[in-house]
N, C-alpha and C. Protein backbone atom coordinates (compact mmCIF):
# COMPACT_ATOMS: atom_id res chain seq x y z
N UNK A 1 -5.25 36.66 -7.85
CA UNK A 1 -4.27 35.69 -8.26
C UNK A 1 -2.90 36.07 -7.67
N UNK A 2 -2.31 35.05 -7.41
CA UNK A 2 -1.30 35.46 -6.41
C UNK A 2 0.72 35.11 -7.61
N UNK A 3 1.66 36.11 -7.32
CA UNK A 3 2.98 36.22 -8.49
C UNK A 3 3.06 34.89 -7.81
N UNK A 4 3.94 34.05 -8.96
CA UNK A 4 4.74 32.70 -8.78
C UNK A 4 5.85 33.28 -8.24
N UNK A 5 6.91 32.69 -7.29
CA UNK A 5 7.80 33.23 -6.50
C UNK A 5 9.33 33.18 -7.66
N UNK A 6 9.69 34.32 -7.47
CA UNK A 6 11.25 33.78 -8.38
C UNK A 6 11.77 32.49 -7.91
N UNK A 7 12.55 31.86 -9.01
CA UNK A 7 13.32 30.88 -8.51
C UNK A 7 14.46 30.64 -6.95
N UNK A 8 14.85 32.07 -6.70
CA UNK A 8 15.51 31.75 -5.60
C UNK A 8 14.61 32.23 -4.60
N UNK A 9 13.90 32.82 -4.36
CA UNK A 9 12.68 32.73 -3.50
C UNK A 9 12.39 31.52 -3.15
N UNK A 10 11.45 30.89 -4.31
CA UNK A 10 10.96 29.94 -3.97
C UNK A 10 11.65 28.75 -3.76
N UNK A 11 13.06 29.18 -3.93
CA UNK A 11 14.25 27.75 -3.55
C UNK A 11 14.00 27.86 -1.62
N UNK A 12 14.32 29.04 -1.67
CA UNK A 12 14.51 29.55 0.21
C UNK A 12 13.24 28.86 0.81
N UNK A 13 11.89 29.21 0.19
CA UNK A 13 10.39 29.31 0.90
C UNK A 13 10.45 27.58 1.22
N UNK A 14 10.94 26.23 0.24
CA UNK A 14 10.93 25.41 0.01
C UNK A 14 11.75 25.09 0.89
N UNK A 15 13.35 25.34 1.26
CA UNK A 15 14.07 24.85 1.50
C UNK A 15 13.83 25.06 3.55
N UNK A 16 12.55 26.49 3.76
CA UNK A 16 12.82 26.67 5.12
C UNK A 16 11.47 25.72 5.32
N UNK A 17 10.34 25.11 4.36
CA UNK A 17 9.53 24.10 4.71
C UNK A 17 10.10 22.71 5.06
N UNK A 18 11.36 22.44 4.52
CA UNK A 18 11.58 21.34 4.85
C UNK A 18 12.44 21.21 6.03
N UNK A 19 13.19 22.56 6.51
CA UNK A 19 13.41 21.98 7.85
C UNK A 19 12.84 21.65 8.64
N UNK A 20 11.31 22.99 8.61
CA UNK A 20 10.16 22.62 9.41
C UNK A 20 9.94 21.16 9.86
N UNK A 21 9.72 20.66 8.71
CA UNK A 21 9.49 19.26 8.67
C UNK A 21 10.45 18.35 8.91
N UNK A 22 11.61 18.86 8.79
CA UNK A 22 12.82 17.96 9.76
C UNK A 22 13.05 18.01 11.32
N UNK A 23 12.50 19.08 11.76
CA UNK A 23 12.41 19.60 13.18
C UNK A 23 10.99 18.88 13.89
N UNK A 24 10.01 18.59 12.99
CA UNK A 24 8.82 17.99 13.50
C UNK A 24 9.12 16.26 13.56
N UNK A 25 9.84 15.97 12.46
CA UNK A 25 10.36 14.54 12.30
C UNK A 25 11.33 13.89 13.45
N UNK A 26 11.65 15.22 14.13
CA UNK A 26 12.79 14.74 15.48
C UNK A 26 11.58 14.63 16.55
N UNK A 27 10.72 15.05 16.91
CA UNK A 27 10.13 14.52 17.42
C UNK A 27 9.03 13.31 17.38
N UNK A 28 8.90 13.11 16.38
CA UNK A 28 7.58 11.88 16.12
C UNK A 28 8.49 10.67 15.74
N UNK A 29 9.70 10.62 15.39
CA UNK A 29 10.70 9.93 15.58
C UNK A 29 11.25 9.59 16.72
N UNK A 30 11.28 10.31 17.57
CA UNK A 30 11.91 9.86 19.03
C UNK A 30 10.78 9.33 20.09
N UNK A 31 9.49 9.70 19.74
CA UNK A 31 8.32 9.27 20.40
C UNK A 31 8.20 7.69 19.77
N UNK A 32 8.41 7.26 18.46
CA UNK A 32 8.48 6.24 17.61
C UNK A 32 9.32 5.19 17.95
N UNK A 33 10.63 5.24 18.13
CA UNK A 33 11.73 4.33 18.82
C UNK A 33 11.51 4.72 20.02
N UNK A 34 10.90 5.41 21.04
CA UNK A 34 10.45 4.95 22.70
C UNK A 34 9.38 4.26 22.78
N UNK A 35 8.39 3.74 21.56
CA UNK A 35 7.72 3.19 22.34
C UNK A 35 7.52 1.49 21.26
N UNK A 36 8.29 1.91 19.93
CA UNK A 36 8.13 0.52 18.98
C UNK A 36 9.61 0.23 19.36
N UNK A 37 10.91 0.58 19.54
CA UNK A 37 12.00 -0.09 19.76
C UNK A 37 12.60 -0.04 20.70
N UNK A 38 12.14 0.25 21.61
CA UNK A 38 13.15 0.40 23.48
C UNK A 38 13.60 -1.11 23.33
N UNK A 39 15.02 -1.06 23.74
CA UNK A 39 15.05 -2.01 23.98
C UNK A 39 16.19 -3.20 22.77
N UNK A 40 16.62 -2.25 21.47
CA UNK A 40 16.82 -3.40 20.66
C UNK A 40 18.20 -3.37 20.51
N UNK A 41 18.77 -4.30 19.72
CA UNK A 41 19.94 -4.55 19.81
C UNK A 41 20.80 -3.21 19.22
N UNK A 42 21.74 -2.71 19.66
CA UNK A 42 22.54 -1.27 19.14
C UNK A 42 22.75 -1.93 17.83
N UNK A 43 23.48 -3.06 17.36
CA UNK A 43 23.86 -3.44 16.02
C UNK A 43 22.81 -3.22 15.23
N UNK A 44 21.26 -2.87 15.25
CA UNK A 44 20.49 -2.83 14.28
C UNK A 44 19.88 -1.12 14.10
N UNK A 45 20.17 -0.59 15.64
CA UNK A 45 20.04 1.04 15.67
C UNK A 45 19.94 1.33 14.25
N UNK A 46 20.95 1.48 13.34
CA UNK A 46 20.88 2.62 11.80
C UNK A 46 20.44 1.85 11.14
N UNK A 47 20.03 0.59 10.91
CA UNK A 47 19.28 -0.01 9.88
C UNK A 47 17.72 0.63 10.34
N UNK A 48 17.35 0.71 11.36
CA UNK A 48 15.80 0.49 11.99
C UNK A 48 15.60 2.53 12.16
N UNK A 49 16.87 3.16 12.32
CA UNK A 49 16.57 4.66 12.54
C UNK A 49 16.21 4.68 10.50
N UNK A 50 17.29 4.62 9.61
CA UNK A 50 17.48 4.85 8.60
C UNK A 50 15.73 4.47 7.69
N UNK A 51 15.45 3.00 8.03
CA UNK A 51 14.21 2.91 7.46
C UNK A 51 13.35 3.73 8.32
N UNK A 52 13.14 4.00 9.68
CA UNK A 52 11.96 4.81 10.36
C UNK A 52 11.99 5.81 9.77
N UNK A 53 13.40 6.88 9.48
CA UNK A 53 13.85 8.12 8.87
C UNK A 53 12.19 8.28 7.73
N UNK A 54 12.85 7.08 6.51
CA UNK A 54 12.36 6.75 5.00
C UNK A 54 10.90 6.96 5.25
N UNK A 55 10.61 6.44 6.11
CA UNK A 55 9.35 5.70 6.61
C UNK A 55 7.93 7.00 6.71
N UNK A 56 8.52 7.56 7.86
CA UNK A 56 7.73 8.86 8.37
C UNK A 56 7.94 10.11 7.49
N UNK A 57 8.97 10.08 6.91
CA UNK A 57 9.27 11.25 5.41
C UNK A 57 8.31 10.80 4.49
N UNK A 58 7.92 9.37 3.71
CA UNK A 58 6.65 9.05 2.65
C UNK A 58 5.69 9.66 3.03
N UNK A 59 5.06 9.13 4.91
CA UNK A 59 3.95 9.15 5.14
C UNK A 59 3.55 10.53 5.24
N UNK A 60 4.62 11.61 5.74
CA UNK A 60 4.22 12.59 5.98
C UNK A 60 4.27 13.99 4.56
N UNK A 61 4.74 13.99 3.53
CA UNK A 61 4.77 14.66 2.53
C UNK A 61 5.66 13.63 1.14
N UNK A 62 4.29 13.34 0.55
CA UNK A 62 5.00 12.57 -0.85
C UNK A 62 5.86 13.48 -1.40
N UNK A 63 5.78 15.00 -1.75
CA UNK A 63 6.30 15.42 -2.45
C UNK A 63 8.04 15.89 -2.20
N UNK A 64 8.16 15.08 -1.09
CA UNK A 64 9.36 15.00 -0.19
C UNK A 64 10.49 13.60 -0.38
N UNK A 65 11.60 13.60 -1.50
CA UNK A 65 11.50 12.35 -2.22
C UNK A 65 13.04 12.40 -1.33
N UNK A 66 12.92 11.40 -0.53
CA UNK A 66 14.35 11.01 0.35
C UNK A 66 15.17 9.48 0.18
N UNK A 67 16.28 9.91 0.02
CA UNK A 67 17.33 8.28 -0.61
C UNK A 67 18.11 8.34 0.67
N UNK A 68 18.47 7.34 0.90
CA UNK A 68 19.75 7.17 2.14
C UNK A 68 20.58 7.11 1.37
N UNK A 69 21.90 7.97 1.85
CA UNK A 69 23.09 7.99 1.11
C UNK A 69 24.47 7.31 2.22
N UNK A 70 24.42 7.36 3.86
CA UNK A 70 25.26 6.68 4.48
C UNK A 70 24.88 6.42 5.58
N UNK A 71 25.12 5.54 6.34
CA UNK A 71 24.54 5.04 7.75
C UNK A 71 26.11 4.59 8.76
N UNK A 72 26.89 5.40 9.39
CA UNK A 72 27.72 5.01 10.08
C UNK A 72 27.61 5.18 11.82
N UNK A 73 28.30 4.06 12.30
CA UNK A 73 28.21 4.39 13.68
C UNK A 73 29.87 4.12 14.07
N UNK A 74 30.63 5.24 13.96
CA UNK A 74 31.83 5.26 14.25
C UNK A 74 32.37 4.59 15.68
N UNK A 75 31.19 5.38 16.65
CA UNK A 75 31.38 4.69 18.50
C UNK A 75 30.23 4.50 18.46
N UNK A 76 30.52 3.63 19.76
CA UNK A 76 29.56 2.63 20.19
C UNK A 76 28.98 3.33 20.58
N UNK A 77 26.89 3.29 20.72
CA UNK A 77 26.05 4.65 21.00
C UNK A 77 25.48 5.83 20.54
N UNK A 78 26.80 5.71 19.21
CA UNK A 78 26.14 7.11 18.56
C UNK A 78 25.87 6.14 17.05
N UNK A 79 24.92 6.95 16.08
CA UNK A 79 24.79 6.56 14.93
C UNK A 79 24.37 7.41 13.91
N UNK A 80 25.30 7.92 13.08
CA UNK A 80 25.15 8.90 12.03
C UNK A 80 24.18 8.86 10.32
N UNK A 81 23.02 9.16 9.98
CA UNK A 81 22.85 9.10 8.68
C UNK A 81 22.69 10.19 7.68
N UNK A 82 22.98 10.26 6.50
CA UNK A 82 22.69 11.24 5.39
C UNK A 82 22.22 10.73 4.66
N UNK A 83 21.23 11.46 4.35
CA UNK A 83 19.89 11.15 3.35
C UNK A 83 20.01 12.80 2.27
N UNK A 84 20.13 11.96 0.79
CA UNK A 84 19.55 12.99 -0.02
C UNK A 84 18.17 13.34 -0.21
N UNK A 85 17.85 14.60 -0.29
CA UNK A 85 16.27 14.71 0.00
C UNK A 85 16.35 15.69 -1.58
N UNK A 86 15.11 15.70 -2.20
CA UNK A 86 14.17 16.50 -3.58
C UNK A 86 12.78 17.06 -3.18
N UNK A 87 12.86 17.66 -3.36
CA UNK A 87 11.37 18.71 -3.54
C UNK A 87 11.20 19.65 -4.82
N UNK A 88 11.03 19.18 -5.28
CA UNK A 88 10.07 20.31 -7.02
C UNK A 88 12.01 21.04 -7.22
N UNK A 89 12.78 20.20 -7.49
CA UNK A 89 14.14 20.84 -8.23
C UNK A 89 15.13 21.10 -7.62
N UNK A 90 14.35 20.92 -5.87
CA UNK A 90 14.80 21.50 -5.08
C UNK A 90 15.94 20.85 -4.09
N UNK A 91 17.44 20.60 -3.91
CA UNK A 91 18.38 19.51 -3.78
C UNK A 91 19.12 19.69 -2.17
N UNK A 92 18.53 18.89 -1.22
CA UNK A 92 19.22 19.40 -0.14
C UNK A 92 19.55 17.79 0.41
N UNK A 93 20.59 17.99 1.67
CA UNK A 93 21.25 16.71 2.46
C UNK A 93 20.46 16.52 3.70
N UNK A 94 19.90 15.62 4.24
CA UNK A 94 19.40 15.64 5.43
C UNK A 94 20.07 14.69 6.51
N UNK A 95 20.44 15.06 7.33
CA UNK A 95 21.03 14.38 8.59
C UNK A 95 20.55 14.02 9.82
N UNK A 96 20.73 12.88 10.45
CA UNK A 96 20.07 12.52 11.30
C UNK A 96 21.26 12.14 12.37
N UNK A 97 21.42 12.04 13.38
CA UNK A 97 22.22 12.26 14.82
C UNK A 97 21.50 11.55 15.51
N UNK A 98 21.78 10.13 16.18
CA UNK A 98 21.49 9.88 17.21
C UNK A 98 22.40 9.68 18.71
N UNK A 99 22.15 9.49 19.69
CA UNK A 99 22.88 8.84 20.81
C UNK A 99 22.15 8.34 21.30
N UNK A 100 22.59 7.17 21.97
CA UNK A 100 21.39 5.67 22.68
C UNK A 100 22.54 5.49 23.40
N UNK A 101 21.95 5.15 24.55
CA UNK A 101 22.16 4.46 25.66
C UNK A 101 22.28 3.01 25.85
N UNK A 102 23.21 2.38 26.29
CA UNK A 102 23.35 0.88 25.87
C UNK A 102 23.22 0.35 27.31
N UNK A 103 22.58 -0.80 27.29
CA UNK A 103 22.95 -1.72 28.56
C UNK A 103 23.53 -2.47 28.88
N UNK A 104 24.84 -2.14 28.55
CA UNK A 104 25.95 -3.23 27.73
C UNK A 104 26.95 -2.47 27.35
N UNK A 105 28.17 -3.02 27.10
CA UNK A 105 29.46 -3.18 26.49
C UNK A 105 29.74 -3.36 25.50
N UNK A 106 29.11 -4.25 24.84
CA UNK A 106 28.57 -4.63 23.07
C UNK A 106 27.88 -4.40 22.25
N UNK A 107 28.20 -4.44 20.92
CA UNK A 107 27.68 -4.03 20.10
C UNK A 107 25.98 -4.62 19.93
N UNK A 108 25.79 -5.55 20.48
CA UNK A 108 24.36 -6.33 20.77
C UNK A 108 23.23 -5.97 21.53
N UNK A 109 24.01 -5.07 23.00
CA UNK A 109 23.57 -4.79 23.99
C UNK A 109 22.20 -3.95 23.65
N UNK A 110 21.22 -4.13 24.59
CA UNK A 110 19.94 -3.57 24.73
C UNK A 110 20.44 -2.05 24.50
N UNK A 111 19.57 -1.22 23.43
CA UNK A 111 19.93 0.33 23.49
C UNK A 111 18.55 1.05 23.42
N UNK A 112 18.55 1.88 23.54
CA UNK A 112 17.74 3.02 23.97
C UNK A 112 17.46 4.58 23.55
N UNK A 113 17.04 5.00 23.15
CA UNK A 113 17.41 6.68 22.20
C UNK A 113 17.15 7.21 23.76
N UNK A 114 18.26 8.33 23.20
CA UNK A 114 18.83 9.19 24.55
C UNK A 114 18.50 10.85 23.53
N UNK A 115 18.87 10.61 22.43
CA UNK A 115 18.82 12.11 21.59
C UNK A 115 18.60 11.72 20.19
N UNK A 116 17.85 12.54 19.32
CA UNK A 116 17.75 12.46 18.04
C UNK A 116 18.08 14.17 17.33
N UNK A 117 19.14 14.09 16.83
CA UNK A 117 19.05 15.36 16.08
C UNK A 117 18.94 15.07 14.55
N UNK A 118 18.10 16.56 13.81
CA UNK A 118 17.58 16.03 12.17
C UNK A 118 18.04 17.37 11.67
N UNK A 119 18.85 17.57 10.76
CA UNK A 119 18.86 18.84 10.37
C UNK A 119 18.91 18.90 8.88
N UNK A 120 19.37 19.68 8.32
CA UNK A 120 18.94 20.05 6.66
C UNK A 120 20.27 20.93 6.55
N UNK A 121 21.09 20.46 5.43
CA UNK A 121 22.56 20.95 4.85
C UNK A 121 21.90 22.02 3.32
N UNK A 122 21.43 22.84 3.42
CA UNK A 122 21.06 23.64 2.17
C UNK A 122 22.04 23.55 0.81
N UNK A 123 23.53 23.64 1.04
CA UNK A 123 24.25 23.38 0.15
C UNK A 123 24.85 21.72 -0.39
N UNK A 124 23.45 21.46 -0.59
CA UNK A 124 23.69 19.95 -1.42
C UNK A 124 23.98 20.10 -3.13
């Protein structure tokens, strides 16, 4: 039979599984918008990253309970989100970073993922 981990143990053991899984999510995410969204309008980029985010976090660990907390795209191309994420007590921020490539001048213009970064803020 194996000790239950102290609480801050098992905060750490928890908290370095879910980057894992934020680091695997940057990629099956960026494979995801190259081949379901090449192509769409930049104005819908953080609505369509933000639900894909939601999306592939359910499918891939229920016990992984994620809320969107902001979706901004300050410049044109880039698009910022924070997502609160839970695991068993466990309270962290998750961030998502994109840059896309536009074919265009406007906010409408055909865009493209150029980079996806996903990381995990431990002090939520």
């Amino acid at each position: 039979m194996t000790d239950k981990l102290a609480g801050k143990d098992d905060s750490q053991r928890l908290l370095a599984y879910v980057e894992s899984v934020a680091k695997e999510s940057r990629k099956a995410l960026t494979l995801e918008f190259n081949e379901k969204h090449k192509g769409i309008p930049f104005n819908t980029t953080a609505h369509v990253l933000r639900d894909s985010l939601l999306a592939w976090f359910s499918r891939r660990d229920k016990n992984l309970k994620m809320k969107a907390e902001s979706t901004t795209s300050a410049r044109l191309g880039e698009v910022r989100s924070v997502f609160a994420g839970e695991t068993k007590n466990v309270h962290f921020k998750l961030r998502a970073d994109a840059t896309f490539s536009l074919a265009g001048a406007s906010s409408d213009s055909p865009s493209y993922l150029k980079e996806l970064n996903v990381s995990i803020d431990r002090n939520a």
